[in-house]
PDB file of N, CA and C in Angstrom:
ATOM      1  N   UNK A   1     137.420  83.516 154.268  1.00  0.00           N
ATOM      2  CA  UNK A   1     138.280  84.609 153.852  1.00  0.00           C
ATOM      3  C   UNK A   1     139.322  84.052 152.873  1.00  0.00           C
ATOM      4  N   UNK A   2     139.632  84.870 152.107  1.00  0.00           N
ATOM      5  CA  UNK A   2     140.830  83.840 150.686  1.00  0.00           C
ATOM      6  C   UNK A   2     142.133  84.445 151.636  1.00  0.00           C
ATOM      7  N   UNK A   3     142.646  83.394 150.566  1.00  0.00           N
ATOM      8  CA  UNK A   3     143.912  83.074 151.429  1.00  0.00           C
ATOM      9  C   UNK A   3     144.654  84.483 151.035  1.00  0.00           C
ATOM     10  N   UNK A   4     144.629  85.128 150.083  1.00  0.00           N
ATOM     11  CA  UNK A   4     145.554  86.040 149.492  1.00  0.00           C
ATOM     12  C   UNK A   4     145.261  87.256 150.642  1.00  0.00           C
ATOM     13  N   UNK A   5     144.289  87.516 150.905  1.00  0.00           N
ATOM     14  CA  UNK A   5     143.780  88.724 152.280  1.00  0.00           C
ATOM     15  C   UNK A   5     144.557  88.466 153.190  1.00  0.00           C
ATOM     16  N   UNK A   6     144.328  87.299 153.816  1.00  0.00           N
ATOM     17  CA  UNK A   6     145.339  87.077 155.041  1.00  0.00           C
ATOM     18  C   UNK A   6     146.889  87.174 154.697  1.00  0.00           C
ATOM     19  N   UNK A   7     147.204  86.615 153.939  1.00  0.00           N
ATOM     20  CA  UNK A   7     148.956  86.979 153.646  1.00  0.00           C
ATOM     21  C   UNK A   7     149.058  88.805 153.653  1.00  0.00           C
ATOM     22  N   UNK A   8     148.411  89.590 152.669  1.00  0.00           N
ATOM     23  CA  UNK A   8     148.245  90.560 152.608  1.00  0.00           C
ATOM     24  C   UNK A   8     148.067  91.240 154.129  1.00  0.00           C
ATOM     25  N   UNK A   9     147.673  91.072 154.367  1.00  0.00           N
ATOM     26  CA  UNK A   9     147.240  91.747 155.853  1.00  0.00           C
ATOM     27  C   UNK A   9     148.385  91.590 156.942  1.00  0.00           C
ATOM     28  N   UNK A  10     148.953  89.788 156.490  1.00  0.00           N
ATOM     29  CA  UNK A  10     150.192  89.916 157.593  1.00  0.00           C
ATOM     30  C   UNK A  10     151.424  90.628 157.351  1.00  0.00           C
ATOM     31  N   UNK A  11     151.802  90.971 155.855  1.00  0.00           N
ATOM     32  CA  UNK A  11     152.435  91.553 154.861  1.00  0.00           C
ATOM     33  C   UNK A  11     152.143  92.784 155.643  1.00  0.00           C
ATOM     34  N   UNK A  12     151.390  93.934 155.695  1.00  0.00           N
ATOM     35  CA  UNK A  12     150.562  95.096 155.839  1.00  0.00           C
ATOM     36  C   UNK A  12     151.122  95.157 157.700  1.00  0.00           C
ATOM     37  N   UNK A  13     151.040  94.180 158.415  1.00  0.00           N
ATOM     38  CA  UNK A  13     151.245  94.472 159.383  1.00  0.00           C
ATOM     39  C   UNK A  13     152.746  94.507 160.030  1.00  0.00           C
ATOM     40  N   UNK A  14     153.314  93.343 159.118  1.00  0.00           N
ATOM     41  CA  UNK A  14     154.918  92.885 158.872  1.00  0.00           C
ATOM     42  C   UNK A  14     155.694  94.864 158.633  1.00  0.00           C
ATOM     43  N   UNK A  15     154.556  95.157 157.862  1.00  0.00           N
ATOM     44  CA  UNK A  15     155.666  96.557 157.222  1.00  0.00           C
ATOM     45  C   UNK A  15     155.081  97.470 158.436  1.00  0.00           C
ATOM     46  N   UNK A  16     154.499  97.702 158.815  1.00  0.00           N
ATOM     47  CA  UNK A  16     154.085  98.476 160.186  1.00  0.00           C
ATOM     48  C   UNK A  16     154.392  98.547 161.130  1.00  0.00           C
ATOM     49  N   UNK A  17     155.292  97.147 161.697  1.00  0.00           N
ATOM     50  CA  UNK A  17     156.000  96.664 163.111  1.00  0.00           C
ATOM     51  C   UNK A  17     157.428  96.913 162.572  1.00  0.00           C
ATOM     52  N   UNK A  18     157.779  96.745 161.131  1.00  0.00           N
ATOM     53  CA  UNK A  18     159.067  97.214 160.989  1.00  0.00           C
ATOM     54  C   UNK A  18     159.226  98.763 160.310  1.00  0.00           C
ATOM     55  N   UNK A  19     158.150  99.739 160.606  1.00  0.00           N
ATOM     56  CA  UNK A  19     158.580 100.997 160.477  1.00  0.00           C
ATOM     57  C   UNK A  19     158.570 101.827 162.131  1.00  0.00           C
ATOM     58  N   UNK A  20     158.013 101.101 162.478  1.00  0.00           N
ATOM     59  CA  UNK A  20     157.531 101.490 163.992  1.00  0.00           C
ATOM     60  C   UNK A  20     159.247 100.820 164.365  1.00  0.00           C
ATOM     61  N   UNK A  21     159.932  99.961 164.666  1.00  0.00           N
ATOM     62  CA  UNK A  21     160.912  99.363 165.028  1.00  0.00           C
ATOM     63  C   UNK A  21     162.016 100.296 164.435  1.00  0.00           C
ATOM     64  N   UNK A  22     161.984 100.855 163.104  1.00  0.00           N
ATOM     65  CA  UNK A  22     163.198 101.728 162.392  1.00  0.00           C
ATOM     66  C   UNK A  22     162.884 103.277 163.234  1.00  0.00           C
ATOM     67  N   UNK A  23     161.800 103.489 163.462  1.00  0.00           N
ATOM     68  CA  UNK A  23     161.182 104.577 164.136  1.00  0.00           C
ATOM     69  C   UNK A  23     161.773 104.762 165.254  1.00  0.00           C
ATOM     70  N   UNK A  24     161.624 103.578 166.101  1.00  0.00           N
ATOM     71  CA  UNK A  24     161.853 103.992 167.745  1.00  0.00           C
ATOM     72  C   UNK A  24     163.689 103.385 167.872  1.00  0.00           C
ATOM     73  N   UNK A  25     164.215 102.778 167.401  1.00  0.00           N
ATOM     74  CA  UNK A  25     165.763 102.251 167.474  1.00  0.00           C
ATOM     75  C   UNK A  25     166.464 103.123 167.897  1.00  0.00           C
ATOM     76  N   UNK A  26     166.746 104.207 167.915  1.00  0.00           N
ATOM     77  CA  UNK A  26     167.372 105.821 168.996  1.00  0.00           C
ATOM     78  C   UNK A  26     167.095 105.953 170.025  1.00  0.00           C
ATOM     79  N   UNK A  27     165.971 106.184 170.016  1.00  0.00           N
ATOM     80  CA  UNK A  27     165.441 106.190 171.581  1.00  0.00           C
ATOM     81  C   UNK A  27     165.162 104.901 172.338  1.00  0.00           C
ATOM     82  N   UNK A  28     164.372 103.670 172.124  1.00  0.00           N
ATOM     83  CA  UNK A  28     163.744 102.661 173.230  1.00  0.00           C
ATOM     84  C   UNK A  28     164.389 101.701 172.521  1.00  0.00           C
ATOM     85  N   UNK A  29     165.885 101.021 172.599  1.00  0.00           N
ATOM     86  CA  UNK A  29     165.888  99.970 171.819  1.00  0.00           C
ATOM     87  C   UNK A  29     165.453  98.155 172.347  1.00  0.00           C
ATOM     88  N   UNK A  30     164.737  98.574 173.826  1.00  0.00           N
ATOM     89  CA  UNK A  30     164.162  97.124 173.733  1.00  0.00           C
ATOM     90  C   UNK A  30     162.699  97.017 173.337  1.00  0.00           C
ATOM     91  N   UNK A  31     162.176  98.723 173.318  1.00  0.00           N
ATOM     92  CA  UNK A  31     160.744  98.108 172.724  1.00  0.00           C
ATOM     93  C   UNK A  31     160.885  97.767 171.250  1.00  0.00           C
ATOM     94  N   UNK A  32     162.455  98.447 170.333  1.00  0.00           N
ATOM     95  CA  UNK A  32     162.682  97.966 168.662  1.00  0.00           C
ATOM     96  C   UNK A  32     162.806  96.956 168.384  1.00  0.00           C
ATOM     97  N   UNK A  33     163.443  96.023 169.121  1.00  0.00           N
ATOM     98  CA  UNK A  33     163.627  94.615 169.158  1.00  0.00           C
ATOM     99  C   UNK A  33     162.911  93.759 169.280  1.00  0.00           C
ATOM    100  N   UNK A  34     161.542  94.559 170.579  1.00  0.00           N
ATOM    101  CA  UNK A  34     160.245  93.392 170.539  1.00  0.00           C
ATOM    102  C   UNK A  34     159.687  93.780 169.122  1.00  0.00           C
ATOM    103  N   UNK A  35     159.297  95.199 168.409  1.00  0.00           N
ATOM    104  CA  UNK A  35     159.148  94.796 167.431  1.00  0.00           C
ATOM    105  C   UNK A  35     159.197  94.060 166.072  1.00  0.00           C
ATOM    106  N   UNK A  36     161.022  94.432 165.858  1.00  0.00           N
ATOM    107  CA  UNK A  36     161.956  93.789 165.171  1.00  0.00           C
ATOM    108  C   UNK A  36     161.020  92.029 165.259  1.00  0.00           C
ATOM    109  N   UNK A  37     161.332  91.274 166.571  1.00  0.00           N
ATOM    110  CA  UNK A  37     160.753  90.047 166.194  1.00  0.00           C
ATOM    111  C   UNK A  37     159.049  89.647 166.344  1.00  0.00           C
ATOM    112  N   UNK A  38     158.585  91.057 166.572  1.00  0.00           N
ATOM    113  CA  UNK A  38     156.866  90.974 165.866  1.00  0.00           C
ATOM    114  C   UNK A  38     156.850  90.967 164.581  1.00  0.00           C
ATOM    115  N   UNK A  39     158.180  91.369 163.524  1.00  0.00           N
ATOM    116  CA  UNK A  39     158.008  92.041 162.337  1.00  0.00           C
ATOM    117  C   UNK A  39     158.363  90.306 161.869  1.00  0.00           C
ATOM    118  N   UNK A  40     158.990  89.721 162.291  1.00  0.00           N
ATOM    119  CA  UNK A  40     159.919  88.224 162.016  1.00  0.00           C
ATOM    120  C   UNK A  40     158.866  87.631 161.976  1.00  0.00           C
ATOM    121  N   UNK A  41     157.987  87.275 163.419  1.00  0.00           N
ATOM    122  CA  UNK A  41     156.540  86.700 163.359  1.00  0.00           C
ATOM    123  C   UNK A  41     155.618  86.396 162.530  1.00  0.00           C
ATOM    124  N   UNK A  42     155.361  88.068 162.280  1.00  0.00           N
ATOM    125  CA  UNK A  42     154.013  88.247 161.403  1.00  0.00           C
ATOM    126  C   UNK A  42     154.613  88.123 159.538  1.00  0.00           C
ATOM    127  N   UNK A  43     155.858  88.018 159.146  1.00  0.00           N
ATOM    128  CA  UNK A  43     156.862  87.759 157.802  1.00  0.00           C
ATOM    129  C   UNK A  43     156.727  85.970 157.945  1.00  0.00           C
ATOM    130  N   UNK A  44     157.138  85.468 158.979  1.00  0.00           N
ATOM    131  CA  UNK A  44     157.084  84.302 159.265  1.00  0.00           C
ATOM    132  C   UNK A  44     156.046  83.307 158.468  1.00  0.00           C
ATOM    133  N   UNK A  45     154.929  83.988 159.238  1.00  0.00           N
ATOM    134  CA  UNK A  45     153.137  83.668 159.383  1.00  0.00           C
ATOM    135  C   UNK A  45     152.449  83.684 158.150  1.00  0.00           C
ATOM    136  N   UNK A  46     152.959  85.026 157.379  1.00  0.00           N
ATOM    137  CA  UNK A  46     153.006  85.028 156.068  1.00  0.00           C
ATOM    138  C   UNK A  46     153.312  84.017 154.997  1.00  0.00           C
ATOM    139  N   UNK A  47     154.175  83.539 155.502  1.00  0.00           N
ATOM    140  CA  UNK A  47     155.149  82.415 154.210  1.00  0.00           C
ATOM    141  C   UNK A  47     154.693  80.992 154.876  1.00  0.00           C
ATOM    142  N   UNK A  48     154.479  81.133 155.625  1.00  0.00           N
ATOM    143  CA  UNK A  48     154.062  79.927 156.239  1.00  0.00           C
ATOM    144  C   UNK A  48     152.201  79.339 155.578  1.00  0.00           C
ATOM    145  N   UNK A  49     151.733  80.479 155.450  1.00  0.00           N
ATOM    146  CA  UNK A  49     150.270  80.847 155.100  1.00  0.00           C
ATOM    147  C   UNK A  49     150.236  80.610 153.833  1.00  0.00           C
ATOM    148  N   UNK A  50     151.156  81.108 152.845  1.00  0.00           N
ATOM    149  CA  UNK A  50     151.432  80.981 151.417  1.00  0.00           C
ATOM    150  C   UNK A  50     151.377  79.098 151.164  1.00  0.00           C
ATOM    151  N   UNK A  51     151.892  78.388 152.141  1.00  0.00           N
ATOM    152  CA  UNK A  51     152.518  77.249 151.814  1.00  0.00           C
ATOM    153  C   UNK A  51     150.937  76.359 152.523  1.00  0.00           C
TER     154      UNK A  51
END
């Protein structure tokens, strides 16, 4: 698989855990936070992947 898919994809999932996290922050704020640092993770994993 090239490398650019996988960044992309963690990118893709990075923005998904942090709309879901801006989403739920009113109502459930410890499930926003586990997202919040799924969103850190998978941003992380990303740059880490780049390198």
């Amino acid at each position: 698989m090239p490398k650019e898919l996988v960044v992309i994809g963690l990118l893709a999932l990075a923005g998904f855990l942090g709309g879901g996290a801006y989403s739920t922050w009113k109502t459930v704020r410890g499930l926003s936070v586990a997202l919040i640092v799924l969103t850190a993770v998978a941003l992380g994993g990303a740059a880490l992947w780049v390198l």
